[in-house]
Protein backbone atom coordinates (compact mmCIF):
# COMPACT_ATOMS: atom_id res chain seq x y z
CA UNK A 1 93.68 94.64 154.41
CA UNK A 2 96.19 96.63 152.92
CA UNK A 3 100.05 95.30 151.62
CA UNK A 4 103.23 96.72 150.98
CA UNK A 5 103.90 97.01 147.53
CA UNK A 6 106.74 98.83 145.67
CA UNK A 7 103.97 101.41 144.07
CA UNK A 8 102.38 103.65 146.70
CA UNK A 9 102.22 107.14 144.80
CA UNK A 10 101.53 108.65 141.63
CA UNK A 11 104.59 110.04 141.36
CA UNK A 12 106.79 107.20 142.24
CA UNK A 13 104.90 104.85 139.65
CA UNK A 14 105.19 107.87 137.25
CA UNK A 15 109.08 107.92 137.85
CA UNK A 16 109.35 103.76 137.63
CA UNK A 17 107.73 103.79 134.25
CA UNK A 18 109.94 106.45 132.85
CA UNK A 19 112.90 104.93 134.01
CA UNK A 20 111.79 101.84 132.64
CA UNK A 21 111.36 103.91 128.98
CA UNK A 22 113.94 105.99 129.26
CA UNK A 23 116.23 105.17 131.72
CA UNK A 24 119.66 104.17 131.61
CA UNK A 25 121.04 101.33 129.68
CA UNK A 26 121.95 99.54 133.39
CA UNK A 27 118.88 98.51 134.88
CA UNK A 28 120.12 98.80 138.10
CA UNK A 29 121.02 102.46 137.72
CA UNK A 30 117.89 103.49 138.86
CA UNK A 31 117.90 106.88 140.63
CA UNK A 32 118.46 106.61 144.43
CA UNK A 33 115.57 108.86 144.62
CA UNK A 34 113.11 106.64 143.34
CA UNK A 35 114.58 103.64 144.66
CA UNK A 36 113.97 105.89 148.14
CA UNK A 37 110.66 106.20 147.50
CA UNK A 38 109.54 102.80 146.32
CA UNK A 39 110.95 101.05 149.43
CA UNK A 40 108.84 103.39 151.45
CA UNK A 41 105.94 103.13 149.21
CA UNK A 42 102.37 100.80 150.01
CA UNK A 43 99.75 100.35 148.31
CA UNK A 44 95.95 98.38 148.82
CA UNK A 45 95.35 95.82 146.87
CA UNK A 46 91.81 95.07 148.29
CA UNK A 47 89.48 95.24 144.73
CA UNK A 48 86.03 94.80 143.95
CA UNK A 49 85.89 91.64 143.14
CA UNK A 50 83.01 92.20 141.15
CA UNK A 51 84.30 94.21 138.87
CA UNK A 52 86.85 92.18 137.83
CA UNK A 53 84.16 89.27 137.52
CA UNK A 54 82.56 91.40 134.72
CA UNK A 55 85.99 92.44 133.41
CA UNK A 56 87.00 88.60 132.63
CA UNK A 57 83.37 88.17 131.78
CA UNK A 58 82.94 90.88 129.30
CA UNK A 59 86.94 90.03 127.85
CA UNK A 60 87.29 86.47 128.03
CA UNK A 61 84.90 85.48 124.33
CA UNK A 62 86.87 88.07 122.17
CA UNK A 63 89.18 86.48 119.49
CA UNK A 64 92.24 88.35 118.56
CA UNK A 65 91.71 90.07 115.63
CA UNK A 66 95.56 89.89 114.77
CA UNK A 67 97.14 86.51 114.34
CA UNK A 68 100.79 86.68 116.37
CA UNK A 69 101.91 83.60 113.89
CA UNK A 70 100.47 85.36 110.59
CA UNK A 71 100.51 88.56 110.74
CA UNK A 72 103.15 89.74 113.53
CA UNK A 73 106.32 88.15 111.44
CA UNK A 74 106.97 90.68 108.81
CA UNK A 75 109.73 89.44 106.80
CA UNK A 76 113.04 91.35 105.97
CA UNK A 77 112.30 92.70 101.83
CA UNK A 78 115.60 91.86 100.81
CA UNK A 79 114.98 88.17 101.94
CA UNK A 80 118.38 87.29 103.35
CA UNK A 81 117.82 88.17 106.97
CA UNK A 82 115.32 86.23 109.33
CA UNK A 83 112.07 88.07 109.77
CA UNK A 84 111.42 90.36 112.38
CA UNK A 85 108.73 90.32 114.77
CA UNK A 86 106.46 94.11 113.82
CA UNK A 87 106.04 95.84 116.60
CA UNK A 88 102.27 96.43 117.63
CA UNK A 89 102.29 99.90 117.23
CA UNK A 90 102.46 99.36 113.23
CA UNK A 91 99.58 97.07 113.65
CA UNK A 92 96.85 99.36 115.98
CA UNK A 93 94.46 101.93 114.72
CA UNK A 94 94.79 105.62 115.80
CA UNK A 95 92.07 104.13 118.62
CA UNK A 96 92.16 100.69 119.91
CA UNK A 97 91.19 99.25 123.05
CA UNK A 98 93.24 97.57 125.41
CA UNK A 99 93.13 95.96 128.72
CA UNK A 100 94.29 96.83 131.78
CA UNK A 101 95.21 94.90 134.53
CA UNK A 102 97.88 95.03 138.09
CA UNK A 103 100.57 93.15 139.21
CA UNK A 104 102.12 94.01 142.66
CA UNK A 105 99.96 97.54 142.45
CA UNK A 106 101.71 98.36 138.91
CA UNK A 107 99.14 98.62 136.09
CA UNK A 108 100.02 96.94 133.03
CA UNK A 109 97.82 97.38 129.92
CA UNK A 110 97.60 94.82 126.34
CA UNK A 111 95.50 95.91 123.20
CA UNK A 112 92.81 93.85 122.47
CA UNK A 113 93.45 92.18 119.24
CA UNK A 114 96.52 90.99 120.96
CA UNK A 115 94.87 89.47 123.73
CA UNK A 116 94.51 85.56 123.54
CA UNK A 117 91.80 85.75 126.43
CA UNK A 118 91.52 85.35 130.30
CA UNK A 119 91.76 82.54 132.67
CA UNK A 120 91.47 81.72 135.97
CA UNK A 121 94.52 81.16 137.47
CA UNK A 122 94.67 77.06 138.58
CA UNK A 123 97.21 74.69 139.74
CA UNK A 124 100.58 75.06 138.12
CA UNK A 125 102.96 72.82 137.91
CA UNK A 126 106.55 73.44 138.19
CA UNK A 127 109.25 72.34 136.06
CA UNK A 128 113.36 71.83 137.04
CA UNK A 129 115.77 73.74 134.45
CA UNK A 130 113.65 76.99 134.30
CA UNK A 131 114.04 80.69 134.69
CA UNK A 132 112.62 81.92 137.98
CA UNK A 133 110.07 84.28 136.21
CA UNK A 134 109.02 80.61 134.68
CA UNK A 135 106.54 80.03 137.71
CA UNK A 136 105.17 76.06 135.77
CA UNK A 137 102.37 75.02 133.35
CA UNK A 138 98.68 75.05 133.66
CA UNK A 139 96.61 72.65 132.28
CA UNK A 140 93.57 74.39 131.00
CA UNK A 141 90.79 71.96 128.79
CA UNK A 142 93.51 70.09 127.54
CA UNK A 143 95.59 73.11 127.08
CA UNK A 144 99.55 73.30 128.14
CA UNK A 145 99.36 76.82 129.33
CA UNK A 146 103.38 78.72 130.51
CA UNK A 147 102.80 80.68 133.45
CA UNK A 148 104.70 83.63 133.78
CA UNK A 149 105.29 85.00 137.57
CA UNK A 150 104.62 88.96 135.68
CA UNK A 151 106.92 90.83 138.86
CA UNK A 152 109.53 88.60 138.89
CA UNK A 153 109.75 88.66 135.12
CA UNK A 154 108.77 92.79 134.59
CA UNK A 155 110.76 94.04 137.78
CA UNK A 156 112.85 91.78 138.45
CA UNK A 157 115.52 94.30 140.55
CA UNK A 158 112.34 95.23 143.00
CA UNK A 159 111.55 91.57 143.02
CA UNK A 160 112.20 90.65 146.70
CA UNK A 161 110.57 88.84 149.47
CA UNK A 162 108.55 91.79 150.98
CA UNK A 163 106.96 91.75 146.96
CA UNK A 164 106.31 88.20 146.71
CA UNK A 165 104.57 88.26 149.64
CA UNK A 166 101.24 90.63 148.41
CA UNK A 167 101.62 88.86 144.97
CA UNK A 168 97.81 87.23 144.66
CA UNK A 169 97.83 85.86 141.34
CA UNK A 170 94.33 84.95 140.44
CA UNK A 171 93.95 85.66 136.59
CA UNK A 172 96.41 84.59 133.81
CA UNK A 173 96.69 87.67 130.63
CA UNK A 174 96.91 85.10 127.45
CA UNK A 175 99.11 86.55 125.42
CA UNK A 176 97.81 86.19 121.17
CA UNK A 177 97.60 82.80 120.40
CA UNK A 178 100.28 81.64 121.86
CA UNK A 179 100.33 79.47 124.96
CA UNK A 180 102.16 82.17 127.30
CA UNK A 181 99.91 83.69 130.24
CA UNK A 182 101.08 86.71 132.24
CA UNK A 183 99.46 85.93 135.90
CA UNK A 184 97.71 89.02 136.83
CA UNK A 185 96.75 90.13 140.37
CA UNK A 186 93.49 91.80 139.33
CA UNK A 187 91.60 93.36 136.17
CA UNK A 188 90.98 96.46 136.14
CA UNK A 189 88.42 97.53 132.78
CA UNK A 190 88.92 98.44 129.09
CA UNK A 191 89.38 101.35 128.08
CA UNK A 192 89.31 103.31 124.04
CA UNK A 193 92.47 104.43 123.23
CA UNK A 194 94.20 106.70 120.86
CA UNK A 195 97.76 106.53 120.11
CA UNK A 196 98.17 110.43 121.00
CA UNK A 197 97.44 109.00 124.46
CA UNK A 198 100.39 107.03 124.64
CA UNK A 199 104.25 107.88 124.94
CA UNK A 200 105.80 105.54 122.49
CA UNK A 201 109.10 103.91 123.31
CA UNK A 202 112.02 104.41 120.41
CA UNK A 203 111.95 101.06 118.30
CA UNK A 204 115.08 99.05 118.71
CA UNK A 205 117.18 98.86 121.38
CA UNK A 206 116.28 97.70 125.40
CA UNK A 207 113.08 96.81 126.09
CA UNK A 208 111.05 95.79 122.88
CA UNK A 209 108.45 93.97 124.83
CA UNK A 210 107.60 97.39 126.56
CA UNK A 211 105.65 99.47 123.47
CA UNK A 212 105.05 102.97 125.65
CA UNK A 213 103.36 104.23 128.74
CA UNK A 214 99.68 105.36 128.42
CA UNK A 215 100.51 109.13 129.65
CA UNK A 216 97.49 109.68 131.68
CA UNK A 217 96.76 106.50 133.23
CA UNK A 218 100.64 105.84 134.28
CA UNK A 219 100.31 102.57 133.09
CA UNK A 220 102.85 100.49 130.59
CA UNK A 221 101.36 99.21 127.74
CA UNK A 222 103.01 95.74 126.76
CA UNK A 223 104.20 94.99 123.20
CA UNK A 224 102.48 91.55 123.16
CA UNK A 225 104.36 90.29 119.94
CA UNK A 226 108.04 91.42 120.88
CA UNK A 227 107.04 90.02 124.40
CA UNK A 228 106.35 86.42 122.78
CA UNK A 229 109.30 86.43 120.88
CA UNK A 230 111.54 87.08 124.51
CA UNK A 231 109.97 84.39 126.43
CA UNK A 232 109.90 81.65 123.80
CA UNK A 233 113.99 82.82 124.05
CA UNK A 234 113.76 82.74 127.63
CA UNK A 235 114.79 86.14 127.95
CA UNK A 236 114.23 88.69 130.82
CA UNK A 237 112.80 91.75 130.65
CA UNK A 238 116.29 93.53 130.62
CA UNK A 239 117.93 90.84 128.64
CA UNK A 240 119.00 91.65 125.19
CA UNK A 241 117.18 90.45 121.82
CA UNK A 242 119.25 89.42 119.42
């Protein structure tokens, strides 16, 4: 069966991620161009289920090699200001491997040591006095798990009906050790990186939980540190940090 999603063409996903990297400092000032082409763009989400079985499977034991609450604070030397959360790129070798995964047809990737594990995706539960991206928690072996609805919260001016509508979240992306879970349409596989493969965003500035695009893959690779800092503020993706 194929759905209507936003992302139909390699050069319309090309042209989201770079406006999403470099565009301009008003969201909504995306080109008419691409905004043309993404309305008119479809995509087919029908996967091999399989694969992703042996993607969660093969995933899903690893233990983050990089502790979000010990090693991604890195506090200011003169030791007047707060510390900062380090931005991942500090922390990766030249090659690290990450994992990629879609939501609403656009491929997001997170290295692995930043990568708390996989779940399935179970009944969440809702709570009043949320942000919309907030979708409810999952209780997982005990676990409080935050769901995050990913499109709502990484797109949220393509976020319409027409998108909810082939949303079919069925995995949830843990995110180090915290208890925030991207829900993720499908996994994709893991792939070696190095960081001349990627297009690295400027630090500071709009966007910290976005770390670069993986240049040949068209794919944004997700700043899982400077992503948990946002949603524990309950900030968008085009919200400010303080």
């Amino acid at each position: 069966m194929t759905k209507s999603t936003p992302f139909a063409r390699e050069d319309v996903m090309q042209a989201y991620l770079d406006s999403l990297l470099h565009g301009p400092e008003d969201p909504a000032e995306v080109t008419a161009k691409t905004a043309k082409l993404l309305e008119q763009a479809a995509l087919d989400l029908a996967g091999d289920s399989s694969e992703e079985e042996k993607a969660a499977e093969a995933i899903a034991p690893i233990t983050p090699v990089v502790s979000s609450a010990e090693t991604a604070v890195v506090a200011d030397e003169s030791g007047v200001t707060p510390p900062r959360v380090a931005y991942v790129k500090d922390l990766l070798e030249n090659r690290f491997q990450a994992l990629f995964f879609e939501v609403a047809g656009l491929t997001l990737a997170v290295p692995l040591i930043t990568l708390g594990g996989i779940h399935r995706l179970e009944k969440v539960g809702g709570l009043v006095g949320k942000p919309d991206w907030f979708k409810g928690v999952m209780l997982h072996r005990e676990q409080k798990i935050n769901v995050v609805d990913t499109a709502m919260w990484v797109m949220p001016e393509k976020y319409n009906q027409n998108l909810a509508e082939t949303l079919h979240y069925q995995y949830l992306i843990m995110l180090g050790d915290s208890a925030w879970g991207l829900a993720s349409d499908k996994l994709v596989n893991t792939v070696t990186l190095s960081k001349d493969e990627v297009k690295w965003r400027e630090t500071g500035g709009k966007r910290p939980w976005l770390a670069g695009m993986v240049k040949e893959r068209m794919c944004a690779l997700i700043d899982v540190y400077q992503l948990i800092a946002m949603l524990n503020d309950g900030l968008g993706s085009n919200d400010q940090t303080g």
